[in-house]
C-alpha atoms as a PDB file:
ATOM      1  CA  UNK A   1      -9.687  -1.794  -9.444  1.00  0.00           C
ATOM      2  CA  UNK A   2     -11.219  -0.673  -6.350  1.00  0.00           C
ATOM      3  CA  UNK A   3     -10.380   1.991  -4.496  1.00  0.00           C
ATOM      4  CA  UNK A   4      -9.400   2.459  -0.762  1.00  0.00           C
ATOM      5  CA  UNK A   5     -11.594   5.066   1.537  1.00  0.00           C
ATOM      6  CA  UNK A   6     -10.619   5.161   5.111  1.00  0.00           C
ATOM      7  CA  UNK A   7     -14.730   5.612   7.110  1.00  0.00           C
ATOM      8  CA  UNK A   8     -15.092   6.682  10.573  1.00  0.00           C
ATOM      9  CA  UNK A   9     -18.292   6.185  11.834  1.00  0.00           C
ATOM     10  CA  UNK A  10     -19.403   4.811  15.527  1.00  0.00           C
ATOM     11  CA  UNK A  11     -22.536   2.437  13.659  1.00  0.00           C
ATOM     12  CA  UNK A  12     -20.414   1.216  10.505  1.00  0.00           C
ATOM     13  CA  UNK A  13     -21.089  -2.124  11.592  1.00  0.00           C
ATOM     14  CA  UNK A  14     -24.658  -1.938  11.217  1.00  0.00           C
ATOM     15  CA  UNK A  15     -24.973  -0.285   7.514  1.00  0.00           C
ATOM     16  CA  UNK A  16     -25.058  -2.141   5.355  1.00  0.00           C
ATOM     17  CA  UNK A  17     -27.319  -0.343   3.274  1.00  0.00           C
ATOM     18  CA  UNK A  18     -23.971   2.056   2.730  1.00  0.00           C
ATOM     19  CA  UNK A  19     -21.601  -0.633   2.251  1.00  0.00           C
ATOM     20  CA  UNK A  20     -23.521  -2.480  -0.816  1.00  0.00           C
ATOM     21  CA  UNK A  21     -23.688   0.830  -2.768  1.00  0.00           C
ATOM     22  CA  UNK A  22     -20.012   1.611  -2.447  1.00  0.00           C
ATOM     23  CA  UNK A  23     -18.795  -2.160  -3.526  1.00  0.00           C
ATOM     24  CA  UNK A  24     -20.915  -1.384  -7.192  1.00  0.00           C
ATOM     25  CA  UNK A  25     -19.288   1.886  -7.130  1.00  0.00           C
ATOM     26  CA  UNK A  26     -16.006  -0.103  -6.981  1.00  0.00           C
ATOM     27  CA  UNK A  27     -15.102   1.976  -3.394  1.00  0.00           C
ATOM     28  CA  UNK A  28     -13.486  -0.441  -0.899  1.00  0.00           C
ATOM     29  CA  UNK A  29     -14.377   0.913   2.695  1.00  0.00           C
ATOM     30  CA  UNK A  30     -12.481   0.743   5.800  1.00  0.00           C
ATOM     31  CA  UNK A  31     -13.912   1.105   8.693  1.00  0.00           C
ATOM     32  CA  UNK A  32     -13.310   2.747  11.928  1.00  0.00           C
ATOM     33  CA  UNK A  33     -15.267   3.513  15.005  1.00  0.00           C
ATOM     34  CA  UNK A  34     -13.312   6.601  16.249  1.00  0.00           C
ATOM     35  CA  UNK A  35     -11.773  10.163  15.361  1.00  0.00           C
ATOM     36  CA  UNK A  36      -8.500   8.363  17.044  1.00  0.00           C
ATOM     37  CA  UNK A  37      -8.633   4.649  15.607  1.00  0.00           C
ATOM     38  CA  UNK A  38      -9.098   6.118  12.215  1.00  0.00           C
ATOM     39  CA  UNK A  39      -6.894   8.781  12.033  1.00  0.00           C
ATOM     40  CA  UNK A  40      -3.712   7.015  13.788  1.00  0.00           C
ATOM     41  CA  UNK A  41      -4.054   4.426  10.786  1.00  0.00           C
ATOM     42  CA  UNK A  42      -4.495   7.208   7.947  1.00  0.00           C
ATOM     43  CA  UNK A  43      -1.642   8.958   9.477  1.00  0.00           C
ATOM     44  CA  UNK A  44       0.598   5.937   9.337  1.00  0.00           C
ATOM     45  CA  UNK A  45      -0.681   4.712   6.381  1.00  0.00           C
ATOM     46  CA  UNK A  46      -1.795   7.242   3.985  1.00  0.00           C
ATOM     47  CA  UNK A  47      -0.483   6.193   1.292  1.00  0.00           C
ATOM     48  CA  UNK A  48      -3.170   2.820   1.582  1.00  0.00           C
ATOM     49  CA  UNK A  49      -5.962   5.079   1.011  1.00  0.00           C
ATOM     50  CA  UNK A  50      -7.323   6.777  -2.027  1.00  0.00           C
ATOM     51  CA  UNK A  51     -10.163   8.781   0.130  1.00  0.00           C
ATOM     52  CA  UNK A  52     -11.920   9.353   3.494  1.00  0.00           C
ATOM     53  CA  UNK A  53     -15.866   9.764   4.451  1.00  0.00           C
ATOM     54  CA  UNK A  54     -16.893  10.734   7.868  1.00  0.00           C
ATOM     55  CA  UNK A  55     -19.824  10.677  10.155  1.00  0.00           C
ATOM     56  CA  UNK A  56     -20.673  14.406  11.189  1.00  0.00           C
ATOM     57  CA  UNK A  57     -20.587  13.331  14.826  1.00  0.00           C
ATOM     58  CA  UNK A  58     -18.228  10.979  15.755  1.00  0.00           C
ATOM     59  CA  UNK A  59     -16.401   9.503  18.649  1.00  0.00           C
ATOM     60  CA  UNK A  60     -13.465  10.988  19.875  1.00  0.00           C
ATOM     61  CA  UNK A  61     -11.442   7.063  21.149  1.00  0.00           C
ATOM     62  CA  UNK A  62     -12.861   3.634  20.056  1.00  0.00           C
ATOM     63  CA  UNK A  63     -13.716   2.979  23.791  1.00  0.00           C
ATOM     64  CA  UNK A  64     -16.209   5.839  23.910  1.00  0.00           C
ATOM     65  CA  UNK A  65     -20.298   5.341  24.671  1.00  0.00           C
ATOM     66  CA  UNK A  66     -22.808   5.830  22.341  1.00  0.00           C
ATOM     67  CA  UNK A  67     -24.055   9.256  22.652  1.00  0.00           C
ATOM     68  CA  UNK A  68     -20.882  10.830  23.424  1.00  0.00           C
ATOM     69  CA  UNK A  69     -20.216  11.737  19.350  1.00  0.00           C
ATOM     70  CA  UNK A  70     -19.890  14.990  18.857  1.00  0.00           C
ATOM     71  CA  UNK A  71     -19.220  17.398  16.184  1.00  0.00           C
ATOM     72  CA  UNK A  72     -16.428  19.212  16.886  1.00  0.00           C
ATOM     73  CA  UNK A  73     -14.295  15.735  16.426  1.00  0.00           C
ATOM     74  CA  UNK A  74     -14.859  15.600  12.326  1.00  0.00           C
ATOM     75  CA  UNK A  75     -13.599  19.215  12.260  1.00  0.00           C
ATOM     76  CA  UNK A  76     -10.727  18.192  13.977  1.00  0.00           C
ATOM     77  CA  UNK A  77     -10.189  15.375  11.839  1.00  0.00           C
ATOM     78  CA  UNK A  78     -10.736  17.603   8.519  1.00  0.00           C
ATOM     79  CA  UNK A  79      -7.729  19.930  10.190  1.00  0.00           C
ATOM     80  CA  UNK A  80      -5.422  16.589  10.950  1.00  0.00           C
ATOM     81  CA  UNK A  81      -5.965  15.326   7.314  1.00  0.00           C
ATOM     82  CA  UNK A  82      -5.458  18.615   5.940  1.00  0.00           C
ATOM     83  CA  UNK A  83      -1.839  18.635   7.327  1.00  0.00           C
ATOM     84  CA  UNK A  84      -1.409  15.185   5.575  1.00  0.00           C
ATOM     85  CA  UNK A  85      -1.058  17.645   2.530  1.00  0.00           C
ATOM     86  CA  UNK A  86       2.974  17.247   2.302  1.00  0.00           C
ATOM     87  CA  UNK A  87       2.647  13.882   2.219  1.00  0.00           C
ATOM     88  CA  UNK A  88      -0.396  13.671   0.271  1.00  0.00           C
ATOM     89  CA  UNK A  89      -3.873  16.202  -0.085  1.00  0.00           C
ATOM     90  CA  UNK A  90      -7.194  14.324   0.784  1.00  0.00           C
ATOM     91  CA  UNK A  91     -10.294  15.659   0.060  1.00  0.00           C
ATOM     92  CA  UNK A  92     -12.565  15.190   3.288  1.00  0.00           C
ATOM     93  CA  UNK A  93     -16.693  13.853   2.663  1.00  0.00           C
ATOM     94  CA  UNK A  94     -19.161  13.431   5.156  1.00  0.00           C
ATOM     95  CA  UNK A  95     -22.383  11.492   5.234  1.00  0.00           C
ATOM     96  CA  UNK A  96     -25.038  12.172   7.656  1.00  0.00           C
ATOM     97  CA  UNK A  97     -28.235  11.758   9.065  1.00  0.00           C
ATOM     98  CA  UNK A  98     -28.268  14.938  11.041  1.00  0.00           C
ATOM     99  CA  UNK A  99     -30.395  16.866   8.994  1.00  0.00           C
ATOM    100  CA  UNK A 100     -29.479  20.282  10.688  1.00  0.00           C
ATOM    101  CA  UNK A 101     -25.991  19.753   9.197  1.00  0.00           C
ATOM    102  CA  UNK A 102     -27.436  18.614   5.696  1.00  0.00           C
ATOM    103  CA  UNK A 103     -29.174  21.592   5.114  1.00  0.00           C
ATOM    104  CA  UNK A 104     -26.761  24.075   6.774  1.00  0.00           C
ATOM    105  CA  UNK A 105     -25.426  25.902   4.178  1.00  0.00           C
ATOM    106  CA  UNK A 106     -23.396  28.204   6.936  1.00  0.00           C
ATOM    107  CA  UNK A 107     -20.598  27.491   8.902  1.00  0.00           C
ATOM    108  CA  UNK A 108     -20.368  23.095   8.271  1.00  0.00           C
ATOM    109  CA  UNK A 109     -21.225  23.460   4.755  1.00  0.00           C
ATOM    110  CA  UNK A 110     -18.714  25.415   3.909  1.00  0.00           C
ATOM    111  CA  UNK A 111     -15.687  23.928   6.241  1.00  0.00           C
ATOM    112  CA  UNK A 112     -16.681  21.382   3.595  1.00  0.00           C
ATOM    113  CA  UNK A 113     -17.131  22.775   0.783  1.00  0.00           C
ATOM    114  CA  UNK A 114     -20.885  23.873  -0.723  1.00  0.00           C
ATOM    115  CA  UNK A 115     -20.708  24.275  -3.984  1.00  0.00           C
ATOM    116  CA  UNK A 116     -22.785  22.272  -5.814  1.00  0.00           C
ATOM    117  CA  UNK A 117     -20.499  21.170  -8.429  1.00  0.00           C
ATOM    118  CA  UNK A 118     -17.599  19.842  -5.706  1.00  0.00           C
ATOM    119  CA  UNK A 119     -20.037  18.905  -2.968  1.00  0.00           C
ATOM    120  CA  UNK A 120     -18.442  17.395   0.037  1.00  0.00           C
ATOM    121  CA  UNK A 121     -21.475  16.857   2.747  1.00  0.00           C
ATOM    122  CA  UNK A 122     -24.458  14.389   1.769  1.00  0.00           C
ATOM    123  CA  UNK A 123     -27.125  12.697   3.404  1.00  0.00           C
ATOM    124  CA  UNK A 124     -28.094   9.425   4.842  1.00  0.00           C
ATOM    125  CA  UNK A 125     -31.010   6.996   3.906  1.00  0.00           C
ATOM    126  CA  UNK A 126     -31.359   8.168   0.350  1.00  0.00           C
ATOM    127  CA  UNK A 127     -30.115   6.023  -2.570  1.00  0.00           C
ATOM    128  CA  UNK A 128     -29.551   8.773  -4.592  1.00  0.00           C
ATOM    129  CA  UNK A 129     -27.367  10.363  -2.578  1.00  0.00           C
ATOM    130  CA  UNK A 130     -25.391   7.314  -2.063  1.00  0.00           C
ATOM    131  CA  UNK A 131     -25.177   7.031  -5.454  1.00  0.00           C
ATOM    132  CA  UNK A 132     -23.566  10.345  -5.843  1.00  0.00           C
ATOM    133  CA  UNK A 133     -21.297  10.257  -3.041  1.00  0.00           C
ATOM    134  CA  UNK A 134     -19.590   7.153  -4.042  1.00  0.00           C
ATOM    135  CA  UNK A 135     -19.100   8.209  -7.755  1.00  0.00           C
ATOM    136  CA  UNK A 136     -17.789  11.604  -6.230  1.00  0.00           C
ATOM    137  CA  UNK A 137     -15.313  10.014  -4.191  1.00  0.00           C
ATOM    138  CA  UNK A 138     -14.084   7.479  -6.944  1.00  0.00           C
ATOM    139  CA  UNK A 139     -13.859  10.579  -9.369  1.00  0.00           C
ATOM    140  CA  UNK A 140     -12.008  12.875  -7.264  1.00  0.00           C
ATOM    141  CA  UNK A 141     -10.029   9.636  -5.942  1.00  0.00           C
ATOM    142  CA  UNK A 142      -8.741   9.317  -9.729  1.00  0.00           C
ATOM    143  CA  UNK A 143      -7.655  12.761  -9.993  1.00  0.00           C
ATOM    144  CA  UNK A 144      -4.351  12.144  -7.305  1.00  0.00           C
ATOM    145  CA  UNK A 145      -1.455  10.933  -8.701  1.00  0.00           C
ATOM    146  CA  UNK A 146      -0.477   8.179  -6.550  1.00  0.00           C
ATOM    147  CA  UNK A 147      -3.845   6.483  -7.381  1.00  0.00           C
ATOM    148  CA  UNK A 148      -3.311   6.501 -11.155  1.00  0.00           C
ATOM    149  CA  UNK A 149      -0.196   5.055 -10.570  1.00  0.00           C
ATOM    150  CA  UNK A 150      -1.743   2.362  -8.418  1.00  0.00           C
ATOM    151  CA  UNK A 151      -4.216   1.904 -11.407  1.00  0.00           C
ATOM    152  CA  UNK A 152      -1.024   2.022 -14.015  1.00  0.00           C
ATOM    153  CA  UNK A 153       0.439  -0.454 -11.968  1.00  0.00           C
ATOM    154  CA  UNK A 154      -2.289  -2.552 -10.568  1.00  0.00           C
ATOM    155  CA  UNK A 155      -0.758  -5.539 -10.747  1.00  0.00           C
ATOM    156  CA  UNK A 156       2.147  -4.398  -8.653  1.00  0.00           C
ATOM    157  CA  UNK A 157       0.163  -2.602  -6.130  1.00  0.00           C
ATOM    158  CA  UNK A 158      -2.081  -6.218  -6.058  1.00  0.00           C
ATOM    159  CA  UNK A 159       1.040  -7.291  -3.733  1.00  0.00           C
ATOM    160  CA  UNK A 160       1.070  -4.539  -1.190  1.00  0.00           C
ATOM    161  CA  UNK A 161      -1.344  -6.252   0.869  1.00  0.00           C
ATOM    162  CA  UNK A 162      -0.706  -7.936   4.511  1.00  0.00           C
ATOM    163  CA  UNK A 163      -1.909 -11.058   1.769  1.00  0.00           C
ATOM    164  CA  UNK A 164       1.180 -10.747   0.335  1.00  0.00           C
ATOM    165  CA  UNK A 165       4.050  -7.819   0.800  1.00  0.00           C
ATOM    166  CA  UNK A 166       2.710  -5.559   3.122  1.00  0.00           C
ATOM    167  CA  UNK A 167       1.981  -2.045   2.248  1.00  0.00           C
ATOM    168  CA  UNK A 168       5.352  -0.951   3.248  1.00  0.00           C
ATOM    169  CA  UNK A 169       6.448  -1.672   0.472  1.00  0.00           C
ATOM    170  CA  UNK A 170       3.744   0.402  -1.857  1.00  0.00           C
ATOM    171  CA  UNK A 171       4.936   3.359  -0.333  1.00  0.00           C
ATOM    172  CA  UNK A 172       8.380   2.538  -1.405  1.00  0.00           C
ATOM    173  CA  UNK A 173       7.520   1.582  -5.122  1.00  0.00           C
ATOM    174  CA  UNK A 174       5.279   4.955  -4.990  1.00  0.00           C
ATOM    175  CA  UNK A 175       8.112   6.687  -3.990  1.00  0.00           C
ATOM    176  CA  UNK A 176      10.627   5.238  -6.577  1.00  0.00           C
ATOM    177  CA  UNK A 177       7.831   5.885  -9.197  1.00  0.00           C
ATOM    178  CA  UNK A 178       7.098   9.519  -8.687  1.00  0.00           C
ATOM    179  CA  UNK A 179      10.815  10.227  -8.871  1.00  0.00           C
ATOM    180  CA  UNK A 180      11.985   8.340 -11.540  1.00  0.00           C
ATOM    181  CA  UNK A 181      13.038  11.552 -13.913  1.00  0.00           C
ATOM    182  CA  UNK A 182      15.093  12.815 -10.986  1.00  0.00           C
ATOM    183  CA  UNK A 183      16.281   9.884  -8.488  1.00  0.00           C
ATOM    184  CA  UNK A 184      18.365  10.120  -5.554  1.00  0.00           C
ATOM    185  CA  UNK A 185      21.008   7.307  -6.511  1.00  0.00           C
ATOM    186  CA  UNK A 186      21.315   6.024  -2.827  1.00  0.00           C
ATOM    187  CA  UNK A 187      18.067   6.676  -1.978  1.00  0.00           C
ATOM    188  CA  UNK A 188      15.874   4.432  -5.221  1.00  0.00           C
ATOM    189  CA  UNK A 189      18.678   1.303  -4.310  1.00  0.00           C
ATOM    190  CA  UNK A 190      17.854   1.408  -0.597  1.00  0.00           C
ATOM    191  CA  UNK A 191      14.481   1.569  -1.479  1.00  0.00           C
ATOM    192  CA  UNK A 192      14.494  -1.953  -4.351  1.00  0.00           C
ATOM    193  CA  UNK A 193      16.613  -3.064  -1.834  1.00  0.00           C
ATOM    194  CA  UNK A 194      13.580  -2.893   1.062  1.00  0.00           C
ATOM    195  CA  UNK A 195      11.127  -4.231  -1.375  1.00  0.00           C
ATOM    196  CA  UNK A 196      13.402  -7.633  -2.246  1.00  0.00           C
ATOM    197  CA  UNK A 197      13.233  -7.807   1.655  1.00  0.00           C
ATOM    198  CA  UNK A 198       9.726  -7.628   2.069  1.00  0.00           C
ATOM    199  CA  UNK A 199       9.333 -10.021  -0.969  1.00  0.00           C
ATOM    200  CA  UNK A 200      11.822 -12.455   1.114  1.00  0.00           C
ATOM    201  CA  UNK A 201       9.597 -12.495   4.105  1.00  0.00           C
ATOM    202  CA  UNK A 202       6.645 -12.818   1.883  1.00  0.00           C
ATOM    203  CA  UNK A 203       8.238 -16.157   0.659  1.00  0.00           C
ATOM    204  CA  UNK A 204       9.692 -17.277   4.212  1.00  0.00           C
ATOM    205  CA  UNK A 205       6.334 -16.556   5.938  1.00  0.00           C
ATOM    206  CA  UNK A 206       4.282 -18.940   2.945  1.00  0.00           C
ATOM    207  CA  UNK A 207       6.741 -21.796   3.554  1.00  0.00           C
ATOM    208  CA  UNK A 208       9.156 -21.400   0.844  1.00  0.00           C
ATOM    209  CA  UNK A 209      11.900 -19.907   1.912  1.00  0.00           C
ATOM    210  CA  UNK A 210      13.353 -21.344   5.770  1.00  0.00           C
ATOM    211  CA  UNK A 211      13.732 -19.109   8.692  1.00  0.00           C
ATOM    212  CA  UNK A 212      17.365 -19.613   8.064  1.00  0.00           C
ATOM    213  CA  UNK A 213      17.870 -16.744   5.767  1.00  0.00           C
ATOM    214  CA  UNK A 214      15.269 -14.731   7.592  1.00  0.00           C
ATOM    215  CA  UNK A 215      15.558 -13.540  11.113  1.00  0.00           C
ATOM    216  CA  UNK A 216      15.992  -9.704  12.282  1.00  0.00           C
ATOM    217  CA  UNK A 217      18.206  -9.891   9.463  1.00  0.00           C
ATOM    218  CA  UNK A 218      17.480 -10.636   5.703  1.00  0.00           C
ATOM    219  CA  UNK A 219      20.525 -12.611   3.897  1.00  0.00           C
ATOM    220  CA  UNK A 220      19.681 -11.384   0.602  1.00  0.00           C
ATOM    221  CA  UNK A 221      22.285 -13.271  -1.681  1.00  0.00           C
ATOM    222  CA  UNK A 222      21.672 -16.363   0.163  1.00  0.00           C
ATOM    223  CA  UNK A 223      18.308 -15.719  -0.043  1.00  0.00           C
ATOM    224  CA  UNK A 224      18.290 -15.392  -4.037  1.00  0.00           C
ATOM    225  CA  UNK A 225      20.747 -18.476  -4.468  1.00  0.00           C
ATOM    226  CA  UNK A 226      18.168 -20.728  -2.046  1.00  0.00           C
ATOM    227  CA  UNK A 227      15.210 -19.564  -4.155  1.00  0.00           C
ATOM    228  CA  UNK A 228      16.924 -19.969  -7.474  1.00  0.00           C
ATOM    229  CA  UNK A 229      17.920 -23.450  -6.690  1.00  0.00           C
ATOM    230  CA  UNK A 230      21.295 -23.774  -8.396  1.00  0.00           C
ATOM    231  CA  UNK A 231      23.282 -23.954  -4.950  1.00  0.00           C
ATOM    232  CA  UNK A 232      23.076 -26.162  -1.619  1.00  0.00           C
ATOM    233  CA  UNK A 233      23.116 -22.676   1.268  1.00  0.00           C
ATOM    234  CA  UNK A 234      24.441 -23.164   4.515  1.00  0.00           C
ATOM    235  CA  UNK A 235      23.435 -27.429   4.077  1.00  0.00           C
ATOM    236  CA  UNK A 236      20.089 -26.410   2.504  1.00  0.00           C
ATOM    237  CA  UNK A 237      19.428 -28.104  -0.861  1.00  0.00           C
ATOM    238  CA  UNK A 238      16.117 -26.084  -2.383  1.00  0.00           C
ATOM    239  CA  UNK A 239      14.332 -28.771  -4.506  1.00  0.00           C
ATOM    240  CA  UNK A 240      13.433 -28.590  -8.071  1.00  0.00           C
ATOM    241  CA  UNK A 241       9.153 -28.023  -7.594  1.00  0.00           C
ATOM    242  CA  UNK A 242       9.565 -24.527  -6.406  1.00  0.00           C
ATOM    243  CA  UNK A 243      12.372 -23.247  -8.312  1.00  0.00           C
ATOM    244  CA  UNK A 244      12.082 -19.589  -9.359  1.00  0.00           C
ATOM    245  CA  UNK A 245      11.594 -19.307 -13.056  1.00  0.00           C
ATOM    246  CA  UNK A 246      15.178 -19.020 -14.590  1.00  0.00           C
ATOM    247  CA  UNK A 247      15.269 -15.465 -15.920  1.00  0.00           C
ATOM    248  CA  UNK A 248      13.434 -14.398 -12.760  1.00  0.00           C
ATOM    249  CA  UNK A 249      16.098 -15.746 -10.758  1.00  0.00           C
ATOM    250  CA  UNK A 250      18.400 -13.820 -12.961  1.00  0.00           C
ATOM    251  CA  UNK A 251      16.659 -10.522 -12.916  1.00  0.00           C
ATOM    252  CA  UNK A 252      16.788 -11.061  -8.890  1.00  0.00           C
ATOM    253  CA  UNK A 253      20.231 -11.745  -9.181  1.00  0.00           C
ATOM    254  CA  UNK A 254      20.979  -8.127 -11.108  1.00  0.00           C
ATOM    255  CA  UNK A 255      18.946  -6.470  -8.702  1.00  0.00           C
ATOM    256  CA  UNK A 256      21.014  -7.180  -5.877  1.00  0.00           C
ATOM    257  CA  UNK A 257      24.215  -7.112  -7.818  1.00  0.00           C
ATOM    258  CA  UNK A 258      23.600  -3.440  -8.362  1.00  0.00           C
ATOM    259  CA  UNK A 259      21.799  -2.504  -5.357  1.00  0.00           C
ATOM    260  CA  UNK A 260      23.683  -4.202  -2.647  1.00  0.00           C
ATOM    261  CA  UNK A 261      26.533  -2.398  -0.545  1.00  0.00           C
ATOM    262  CA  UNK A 262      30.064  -3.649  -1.467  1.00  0.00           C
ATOM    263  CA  UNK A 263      32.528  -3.007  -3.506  1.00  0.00           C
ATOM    264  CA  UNK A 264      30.767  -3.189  -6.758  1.00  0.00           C
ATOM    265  CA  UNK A 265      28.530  -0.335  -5.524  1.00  0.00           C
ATOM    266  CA  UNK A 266      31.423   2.414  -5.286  1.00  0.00           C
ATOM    267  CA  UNK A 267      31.960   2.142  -9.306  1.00  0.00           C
ATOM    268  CA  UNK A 268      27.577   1.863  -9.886  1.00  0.00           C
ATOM    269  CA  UNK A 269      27.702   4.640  -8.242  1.00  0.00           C
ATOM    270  CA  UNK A 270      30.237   6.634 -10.431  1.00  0.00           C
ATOM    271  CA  UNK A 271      28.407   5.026 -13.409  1.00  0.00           C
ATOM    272  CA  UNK A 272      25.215   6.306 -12.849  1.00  0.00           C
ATOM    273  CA  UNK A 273      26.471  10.215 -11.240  1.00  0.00           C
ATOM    274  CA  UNK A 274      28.807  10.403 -14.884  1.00  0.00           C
ATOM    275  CA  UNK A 275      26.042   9.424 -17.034  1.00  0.00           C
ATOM    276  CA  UNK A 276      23.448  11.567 -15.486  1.00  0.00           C
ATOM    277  CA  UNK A 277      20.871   8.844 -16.284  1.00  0.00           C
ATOM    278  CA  UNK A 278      18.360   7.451 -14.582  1.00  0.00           C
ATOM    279  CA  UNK A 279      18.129   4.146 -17.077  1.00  0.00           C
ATOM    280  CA  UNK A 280      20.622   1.971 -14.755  1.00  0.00           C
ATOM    281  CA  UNK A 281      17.606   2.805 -11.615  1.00  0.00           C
ATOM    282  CA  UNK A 282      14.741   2.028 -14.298  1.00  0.00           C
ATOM    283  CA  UNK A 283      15.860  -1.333 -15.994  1.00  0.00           C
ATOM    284  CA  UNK A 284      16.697  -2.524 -12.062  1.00  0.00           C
ATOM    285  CA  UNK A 285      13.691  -1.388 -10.980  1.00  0.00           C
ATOM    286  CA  UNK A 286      11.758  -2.756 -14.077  1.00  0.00           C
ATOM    287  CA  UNK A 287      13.105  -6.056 -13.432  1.00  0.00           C
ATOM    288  CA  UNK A 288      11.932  -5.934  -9.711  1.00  0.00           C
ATOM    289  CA  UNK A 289       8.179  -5.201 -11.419  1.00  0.00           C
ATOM    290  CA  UNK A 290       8.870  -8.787 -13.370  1.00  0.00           C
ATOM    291  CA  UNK A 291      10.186 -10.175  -9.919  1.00  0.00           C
ATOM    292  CA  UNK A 292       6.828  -9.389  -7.971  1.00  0.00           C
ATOM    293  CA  UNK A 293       4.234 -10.053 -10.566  1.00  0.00           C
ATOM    294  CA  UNK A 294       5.640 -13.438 -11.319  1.00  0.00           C
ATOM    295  CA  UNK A 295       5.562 -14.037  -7.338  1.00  0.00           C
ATOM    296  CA  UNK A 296       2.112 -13.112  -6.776  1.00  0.00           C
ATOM    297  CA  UNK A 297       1.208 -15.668  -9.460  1.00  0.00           C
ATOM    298  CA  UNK A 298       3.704 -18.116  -7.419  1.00  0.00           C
ATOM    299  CA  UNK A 299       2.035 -17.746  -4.709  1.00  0.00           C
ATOM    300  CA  UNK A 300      -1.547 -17.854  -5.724  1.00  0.00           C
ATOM    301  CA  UNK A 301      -0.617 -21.270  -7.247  1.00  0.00           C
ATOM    302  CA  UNK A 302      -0.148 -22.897  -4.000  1.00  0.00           C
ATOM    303  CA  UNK A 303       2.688 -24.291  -4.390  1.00  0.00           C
ATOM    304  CA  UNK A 304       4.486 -26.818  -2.026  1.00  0.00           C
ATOM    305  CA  UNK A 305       5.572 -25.748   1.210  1.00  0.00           C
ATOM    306  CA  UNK A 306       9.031 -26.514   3.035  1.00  0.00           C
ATOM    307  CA  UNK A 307      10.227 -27.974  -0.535  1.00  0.00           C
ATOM    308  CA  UNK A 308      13.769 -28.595   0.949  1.00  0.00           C
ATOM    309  CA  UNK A 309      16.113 -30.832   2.681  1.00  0.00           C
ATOM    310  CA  UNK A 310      18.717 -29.815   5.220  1.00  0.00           C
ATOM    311  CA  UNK A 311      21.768 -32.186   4.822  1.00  0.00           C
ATOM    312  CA  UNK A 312      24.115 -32.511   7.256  1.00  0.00           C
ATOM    313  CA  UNK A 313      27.642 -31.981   5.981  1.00  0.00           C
ATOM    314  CA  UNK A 314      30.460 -33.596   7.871  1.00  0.00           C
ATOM    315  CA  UNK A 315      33.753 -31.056   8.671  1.00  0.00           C
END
């Protein structure tokens, strides 16, 4: 599984000599030209990124010349990534050309960290050192705990793409998963309950689920009857070729049985707080896993698009 590592640097588009390296090392680089572009998309989405390597000099906004990188802009974006800690702690690596920063074991060195054994700062236009930064980054990468759950859960977290469910929706299962001993009952349900919706647009936006049931507003139940195919909603008749798998549709159906506000919810509620369990959240949850996976593999099977009739039902 490869691993995510937000890059800022002005001439990305021009090395490949870095990118080949990092695709053996199994590091997945995304680029940016800017201190700005790269940090208002770490900021935003953190939780899409295992790592992040910097230029020494950069550009402060994606519009800037060449020539007008300057040091003082990876500092700043060390200190902006450093207050990320809360949400989640980043180690900060540079690669460079500038040799006076290389060698400086002073002031740079050290904002980076010089010890030899957890070396942060490393040097451009030498394999070797390629070599090491990339297997640096992947180990220290596999140290934080949202990316071994990403690796636990790979097949999961293969959804949270703009491919397929958007990475919304890893930060919710993230969430869900690093509270699981001690979940917020309200909290873990709103959060399935976002994921189903993101799954729904998933399906709506590949053809196989109409714009009907999806609009500023996800109908959920409707949603879930249309997909499982056992009920003509609102005059649409779902036909048989895209079907969800039975006991998918069923898990699907729990999950918003128990999640959903009504009045149903008032006595889960009382359930769960009485029992002071969190096995009602897990087996819902668990059965959400089930409800993804088998989707991805749905959708990578191309299946037939706009596999439904509309029939028009006179009053």
């Amino acid at each position: 599984m490869m691993i995510n590592v937000l890059w800022i640097d002005d001439e990305h588009e021009s090395l490949a000599s870095i990118k080949m390296p990092a695709k053996v090392n199994e590091v997945n680089l995304v680029p940016f030209k800017s201190l700005k572009g790269g940090l208002e998309e770490l900021e935003k989405n953190y939780s899409r990124y295992d790592g992040v390597l910097l230029d020494a000099k950069i550009l402060e906004d994606e519009n800037d010349v060449s020539g007008t990188e300057n040091v003082r802009y990876v500092h700043e974006a060390r200190n902006r990534i450093h207050a990320l800690a809360t949400h989640k702690k980043f180690e900060v690596f540079v690669l460079t050309g500038q040799a006076e920063l290389f060698d400086d074991h002073g002031a740079f060195a050290m904002a980076f960290g010089d010890d030899e054994s957890k070396r942060r700062v490393f040097k451009k236009g030498s394999t070797e050192e390629l070599e090491l930064l990339f297997k640096s980054i992947r180990k220290v990468a596999l140290e934080q705990a949202d990316t071994q759950l990403k690796f636990e859960y790979k097949e999961v977290f293969a959804l949270c793409t703009d491919e397929y469910i958007g990475s919304r929706a890893c930060d919710n299962i993230l969430t869900i998963l690093k509270n699981m001993d001690k979940p917020i009952i309200n909290e873990m349900f709103n959060l399935i309950r976002k994921v189903v919706e993101d799954l729904f647009r998933a399906y709506n936006i590949r053809g196989l689920l109409p714009d009907q049931f999806v609009g500023t507003s996800i109908s959920l139940s409707k949603s879930s009857k249309f997909l499982a195919g056992k009920h003509v909603v609102d005059g649409y008749r779902h036909k048989e070729e895209t079907h969800l798998n039975h006991q998918i549709a069923s898990n699907l159906k729990n999950i918003l049985f128990v999640t959903q506000d009504g009045s149903h919810r008032g006595e889960v509620d009382k359930l769960v707080e009485s029992m002071g369990t969190p096995y009602l959240i897990m087996s819902v949850f668990y059965q959400l896993l089930d409800v993804l996976i088998w989707s991805k593999h749905h959708f990578d099977s191309a299946p037939l698009t706009n596999n439904w009739e509309k029939l028009h039902i006179d009053n």
